[in-house]
Protein backbone atom coordinates (compact mmCIF):
# COMPACT_ATOMS: atom_id res chain seq x y z
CA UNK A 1 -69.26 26.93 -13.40
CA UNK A 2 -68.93 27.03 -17.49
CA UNK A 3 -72.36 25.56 -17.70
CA UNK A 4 -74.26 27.26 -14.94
CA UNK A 5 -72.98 30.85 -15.62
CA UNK A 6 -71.24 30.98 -18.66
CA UNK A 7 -68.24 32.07 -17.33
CA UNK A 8 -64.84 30.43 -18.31
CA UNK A 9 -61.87 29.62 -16.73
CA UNK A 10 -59.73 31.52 -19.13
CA UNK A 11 -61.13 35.39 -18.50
CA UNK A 12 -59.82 38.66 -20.31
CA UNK A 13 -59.20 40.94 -18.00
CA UNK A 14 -62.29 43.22 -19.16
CA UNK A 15 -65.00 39.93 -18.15
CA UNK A 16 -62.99 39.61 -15.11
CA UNK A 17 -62.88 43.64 -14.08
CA UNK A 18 -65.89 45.25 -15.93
CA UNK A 19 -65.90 47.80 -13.15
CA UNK A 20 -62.16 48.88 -14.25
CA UNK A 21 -62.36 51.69 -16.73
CA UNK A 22 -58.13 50.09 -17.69
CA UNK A 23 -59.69 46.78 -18.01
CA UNK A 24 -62.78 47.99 -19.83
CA UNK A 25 -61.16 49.73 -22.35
CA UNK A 26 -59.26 46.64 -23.23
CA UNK A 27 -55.74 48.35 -22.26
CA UNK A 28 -53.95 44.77 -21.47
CA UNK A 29 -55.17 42.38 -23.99
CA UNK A 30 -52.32 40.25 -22.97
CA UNK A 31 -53.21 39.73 -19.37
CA UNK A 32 -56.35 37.54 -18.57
CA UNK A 33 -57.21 36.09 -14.97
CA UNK A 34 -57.32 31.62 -14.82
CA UNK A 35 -60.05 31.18 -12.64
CA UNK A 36 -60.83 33.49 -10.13
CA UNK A 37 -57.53 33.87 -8.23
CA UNK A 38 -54.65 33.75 -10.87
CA UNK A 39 -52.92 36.67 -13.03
CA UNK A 40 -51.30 35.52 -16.21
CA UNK A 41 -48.98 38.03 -17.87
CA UNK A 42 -47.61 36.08 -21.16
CA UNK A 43 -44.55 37.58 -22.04
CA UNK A 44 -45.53 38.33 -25.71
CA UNK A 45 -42.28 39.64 -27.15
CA UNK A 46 -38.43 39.77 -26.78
CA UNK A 47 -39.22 42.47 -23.76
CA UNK A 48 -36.16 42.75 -20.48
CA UNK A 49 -38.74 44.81 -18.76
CA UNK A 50 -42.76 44.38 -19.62
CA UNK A 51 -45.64 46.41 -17.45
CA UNK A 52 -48.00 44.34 -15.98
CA UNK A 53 -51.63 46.12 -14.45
CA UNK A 54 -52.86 45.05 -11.10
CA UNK A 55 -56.57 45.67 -10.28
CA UNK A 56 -57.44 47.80 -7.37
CA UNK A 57 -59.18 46.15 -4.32
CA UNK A 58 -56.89 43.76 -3.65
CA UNK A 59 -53.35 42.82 -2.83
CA UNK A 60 -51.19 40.84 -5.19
CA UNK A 61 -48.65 37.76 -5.13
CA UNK A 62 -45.96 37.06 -6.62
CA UNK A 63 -46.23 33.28 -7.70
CA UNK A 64 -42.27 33.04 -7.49
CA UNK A 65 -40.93 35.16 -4.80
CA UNK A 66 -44.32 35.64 -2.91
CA UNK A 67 -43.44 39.62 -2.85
CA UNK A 68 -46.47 41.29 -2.12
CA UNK A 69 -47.53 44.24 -4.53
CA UNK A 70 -50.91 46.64 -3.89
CA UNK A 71 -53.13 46.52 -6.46
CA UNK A 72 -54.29 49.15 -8.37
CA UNK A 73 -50.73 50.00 -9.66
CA UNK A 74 -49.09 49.70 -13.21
CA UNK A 75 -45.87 46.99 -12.16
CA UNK A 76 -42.81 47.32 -14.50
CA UNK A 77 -42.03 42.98 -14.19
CA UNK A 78 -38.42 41.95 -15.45
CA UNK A 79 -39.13 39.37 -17.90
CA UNK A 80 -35.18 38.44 -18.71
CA UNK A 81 -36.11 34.84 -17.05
CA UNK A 82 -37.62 33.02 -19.95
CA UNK A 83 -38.68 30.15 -18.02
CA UNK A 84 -40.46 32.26 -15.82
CA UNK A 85 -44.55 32.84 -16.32
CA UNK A 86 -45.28 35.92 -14.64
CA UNK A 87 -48.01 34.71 -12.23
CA UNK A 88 -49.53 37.12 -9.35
CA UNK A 89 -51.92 35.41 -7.06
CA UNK A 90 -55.20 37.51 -5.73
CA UNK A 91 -54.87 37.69 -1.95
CA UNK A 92 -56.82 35.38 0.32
CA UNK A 93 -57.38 32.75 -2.64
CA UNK A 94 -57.64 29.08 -1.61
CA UNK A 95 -56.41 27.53 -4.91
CA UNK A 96 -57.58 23.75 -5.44
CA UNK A 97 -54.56 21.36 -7.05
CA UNK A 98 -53.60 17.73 -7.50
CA UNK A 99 -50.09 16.34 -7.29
CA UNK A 100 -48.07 16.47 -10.59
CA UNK A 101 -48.87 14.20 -12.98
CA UNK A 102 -48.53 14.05 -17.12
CA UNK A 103 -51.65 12.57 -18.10
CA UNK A 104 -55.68 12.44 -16.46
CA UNK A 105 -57.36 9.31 -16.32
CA UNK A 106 -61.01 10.56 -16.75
CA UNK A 107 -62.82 10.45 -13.39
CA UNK A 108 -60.27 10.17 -11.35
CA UNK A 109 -60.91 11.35 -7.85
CA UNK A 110 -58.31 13.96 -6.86
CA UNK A 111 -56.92 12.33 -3.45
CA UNK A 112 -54.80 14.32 -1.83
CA UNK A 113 -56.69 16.97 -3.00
CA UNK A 114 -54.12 19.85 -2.43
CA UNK A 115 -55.48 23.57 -0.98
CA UNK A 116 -52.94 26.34 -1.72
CA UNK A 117 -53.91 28.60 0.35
CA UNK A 118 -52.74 32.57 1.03
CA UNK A 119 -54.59 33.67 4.02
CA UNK A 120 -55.55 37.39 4.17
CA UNK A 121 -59.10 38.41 6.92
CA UNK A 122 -62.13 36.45 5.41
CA UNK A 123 -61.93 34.74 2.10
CA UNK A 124 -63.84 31.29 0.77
CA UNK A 125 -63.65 29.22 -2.41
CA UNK A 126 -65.97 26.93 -3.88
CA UNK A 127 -64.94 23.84 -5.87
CA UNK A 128 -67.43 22.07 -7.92
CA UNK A 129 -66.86 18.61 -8.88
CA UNK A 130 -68.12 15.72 -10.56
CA UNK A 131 -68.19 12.03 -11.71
CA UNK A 132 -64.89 13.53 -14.79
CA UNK A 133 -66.91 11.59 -17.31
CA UNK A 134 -70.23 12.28 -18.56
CA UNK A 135 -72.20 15.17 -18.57
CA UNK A 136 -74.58 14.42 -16.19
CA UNK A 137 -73.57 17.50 -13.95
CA UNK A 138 -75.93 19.31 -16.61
CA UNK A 139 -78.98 17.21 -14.50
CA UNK A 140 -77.93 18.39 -11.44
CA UNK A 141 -75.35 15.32 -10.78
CA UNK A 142 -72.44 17.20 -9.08
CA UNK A 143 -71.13 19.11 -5.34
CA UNK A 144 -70.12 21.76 -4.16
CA UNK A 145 -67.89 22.29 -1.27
CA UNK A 146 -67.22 25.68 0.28
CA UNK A 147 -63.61 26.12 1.72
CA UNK A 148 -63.25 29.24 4.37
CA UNK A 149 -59.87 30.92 6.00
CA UNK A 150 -59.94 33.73 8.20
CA UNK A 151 -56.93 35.29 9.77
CA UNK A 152 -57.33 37.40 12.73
CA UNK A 153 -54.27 38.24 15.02
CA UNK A 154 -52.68 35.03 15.78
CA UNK A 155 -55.20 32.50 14.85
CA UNK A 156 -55.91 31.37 11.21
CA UNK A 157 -59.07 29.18 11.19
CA UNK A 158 -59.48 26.58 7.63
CA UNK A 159 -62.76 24.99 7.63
CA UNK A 160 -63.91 22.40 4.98
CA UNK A 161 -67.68 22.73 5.01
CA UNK A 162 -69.57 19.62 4.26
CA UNK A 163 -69.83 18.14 0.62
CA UNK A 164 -73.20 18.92 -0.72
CA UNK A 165 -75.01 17.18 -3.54
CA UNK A 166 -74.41 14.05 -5.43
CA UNK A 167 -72.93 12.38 -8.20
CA UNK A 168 -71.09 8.71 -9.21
CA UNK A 169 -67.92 7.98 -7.66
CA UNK A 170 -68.54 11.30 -5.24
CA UNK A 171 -65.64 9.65 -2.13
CA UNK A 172 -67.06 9.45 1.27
CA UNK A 173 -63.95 10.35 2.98
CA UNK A 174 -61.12 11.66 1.28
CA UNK A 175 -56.98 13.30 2.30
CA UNK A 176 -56.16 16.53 2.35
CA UNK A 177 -52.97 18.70 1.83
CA UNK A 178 -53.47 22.32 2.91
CA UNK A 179 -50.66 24.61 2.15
CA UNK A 180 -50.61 27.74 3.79
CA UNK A 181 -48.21 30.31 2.61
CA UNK A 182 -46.51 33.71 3.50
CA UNK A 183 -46.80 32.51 7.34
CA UNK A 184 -43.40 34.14 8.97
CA UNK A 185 -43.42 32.10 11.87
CA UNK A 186 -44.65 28.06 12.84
CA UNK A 187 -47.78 27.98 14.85
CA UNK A 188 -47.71 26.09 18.88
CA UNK A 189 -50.71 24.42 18.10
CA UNK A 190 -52.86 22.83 15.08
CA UNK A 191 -56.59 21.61 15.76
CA UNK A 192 -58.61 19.41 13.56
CA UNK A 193 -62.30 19.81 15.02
CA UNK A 194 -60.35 20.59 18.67
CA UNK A 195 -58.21 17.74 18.37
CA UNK A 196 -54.73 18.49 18.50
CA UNK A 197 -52.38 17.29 15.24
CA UNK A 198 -49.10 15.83 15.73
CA UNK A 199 -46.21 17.69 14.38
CA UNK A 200 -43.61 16.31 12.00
CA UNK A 201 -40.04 17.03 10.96
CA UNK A 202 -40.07 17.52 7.37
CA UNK A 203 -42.16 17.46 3.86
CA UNK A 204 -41.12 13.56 3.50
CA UNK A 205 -42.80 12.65 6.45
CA UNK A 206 -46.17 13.42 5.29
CA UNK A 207 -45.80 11.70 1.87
CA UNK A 208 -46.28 8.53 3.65
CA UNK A 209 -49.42 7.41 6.02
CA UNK A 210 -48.92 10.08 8.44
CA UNK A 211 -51.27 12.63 8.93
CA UNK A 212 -50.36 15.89 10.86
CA UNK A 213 -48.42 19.38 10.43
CA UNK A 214 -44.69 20.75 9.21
CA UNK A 215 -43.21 24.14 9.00
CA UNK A 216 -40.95 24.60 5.73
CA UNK A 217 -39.09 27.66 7.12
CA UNK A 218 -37.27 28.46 3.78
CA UNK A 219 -40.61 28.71 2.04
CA UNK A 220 -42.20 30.20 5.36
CA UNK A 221 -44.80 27.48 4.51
CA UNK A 222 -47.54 25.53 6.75
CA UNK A 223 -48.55 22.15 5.22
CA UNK A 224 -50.93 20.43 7.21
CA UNK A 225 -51.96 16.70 5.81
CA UNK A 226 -55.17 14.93 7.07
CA UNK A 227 -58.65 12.86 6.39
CA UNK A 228 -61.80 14.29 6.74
CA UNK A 229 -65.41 12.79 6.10
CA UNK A 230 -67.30 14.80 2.94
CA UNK A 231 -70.48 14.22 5.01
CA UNK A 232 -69.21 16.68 7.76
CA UNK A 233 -68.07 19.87 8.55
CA UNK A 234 -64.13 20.05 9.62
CA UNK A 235 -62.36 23.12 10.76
CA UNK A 236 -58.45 23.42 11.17
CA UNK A 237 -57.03 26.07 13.71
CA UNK A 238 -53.76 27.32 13.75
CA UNK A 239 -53.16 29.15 16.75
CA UNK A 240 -50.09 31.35 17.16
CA UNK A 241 -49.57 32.40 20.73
């Protein structure tokens, strides 16, 4: 995205909200968005309280205790936790991870390629990747895949629109973990493309070869693991009645 727009991953808050007369005039030098979805608030000084400015037109997420604050507001954020980042999280963002590791082996192909997702109405991502080695994306040599969620009453609907473009190494079929989060309550039923996903007892169960849906209660958490052809469309339901 770097190379086609210009735009980097690290944004001051006044290239991520020109439209933001508090942003504009540079009022929270400190603050700056990673990506499109995440709010980093460095504490910058031996502060117990620090005030941290959340943009209008959407809803914000606490990282940490997923406490929901309305944008637009000036937050006064305890900061006595030094091992704590303050992190707020845009709602409806579908946040593309990989599993912990301490090192990247270049061109490595993220598999499970982890969604964190916070569902709010309509929202969509699009991850761009390529072959993590040369710099052939600059010729065209990478793909895009659009991810959707939508949330209406008690259905949320995932879908994983096909993989399009090309480059070396670019997996044919690859696993996915989508995490859903803030969800008070486990679904009856999960669909992958109308076929109904076993459920499992427990987060271990799906770090083997099993493929199918858990509720993590104490986290009020979805995680749904399965494989899905880059060539296709797939859609994930989550129905609620």
């Amino acid at each position: 995205m770097n190379h086609l727009t210009g735009m980097p991953i690290c944004r001051p808050m006044l290239l991520a909200f020109p439209e933001d007369s508090r942003c504009r005039q540079d009022h929270f030098p400190y603050h700056y968005m990673f990506g499109e979805s995440i709010l980093v608030a460095p504490v910058y000084g031996d502060f117990k309280t620090m005030e941290i400015y959340l943009p209008p037109g959407h809803s914000w997420i606490d990282y940490w205790d997923k406490k929901i604050h309305d944008g637009g507001q000036l937050l006064t954020y305890m900061t006595t936790d030094t091992e704590k980042l303050p992190l707020f999280i845009r709602s409806g963002s579908i946040i593309p991870m990989r599993e912990e590791q301490n090192w990247i082996e270049s061109g490595e192909i993220w598999d499970p390629l982890i969604l964190d997702i916070y569902p709010d109405t309509v929202s969509k991502f699009e991850l761009y990747e390529d072959d993590g080695r040369t710099i052939y994306y600059q010729d065209g040599h990478f793909a895009k895949t659009v991810f959707k969620c939508s949330k209406k009453s008690s259905v949320i609907s995932i879908v994983i629109n096909t993989s399009v473009g090309k480059y070396n190494g670019k997996p044919d079929e690859r696993t996915f973990l989508l995490r859903l989060n803030m969800v008070e309550d486990p679904p009856g039923t999960v669909t992958l493309n109308a076929e109904k996903l076993k459920e499992v007892q427990g987060n271990k169960s799906l770090d083997d070869e099993i493929y199918g849906w858990t509720y993590d209660r104490p986290k009020e958490m979805v995680i749904i693991k399965l494989s899905c052809k880059t060539v296709k469309e797939s859609e994930i339901i989550l129905n609620f009645d």
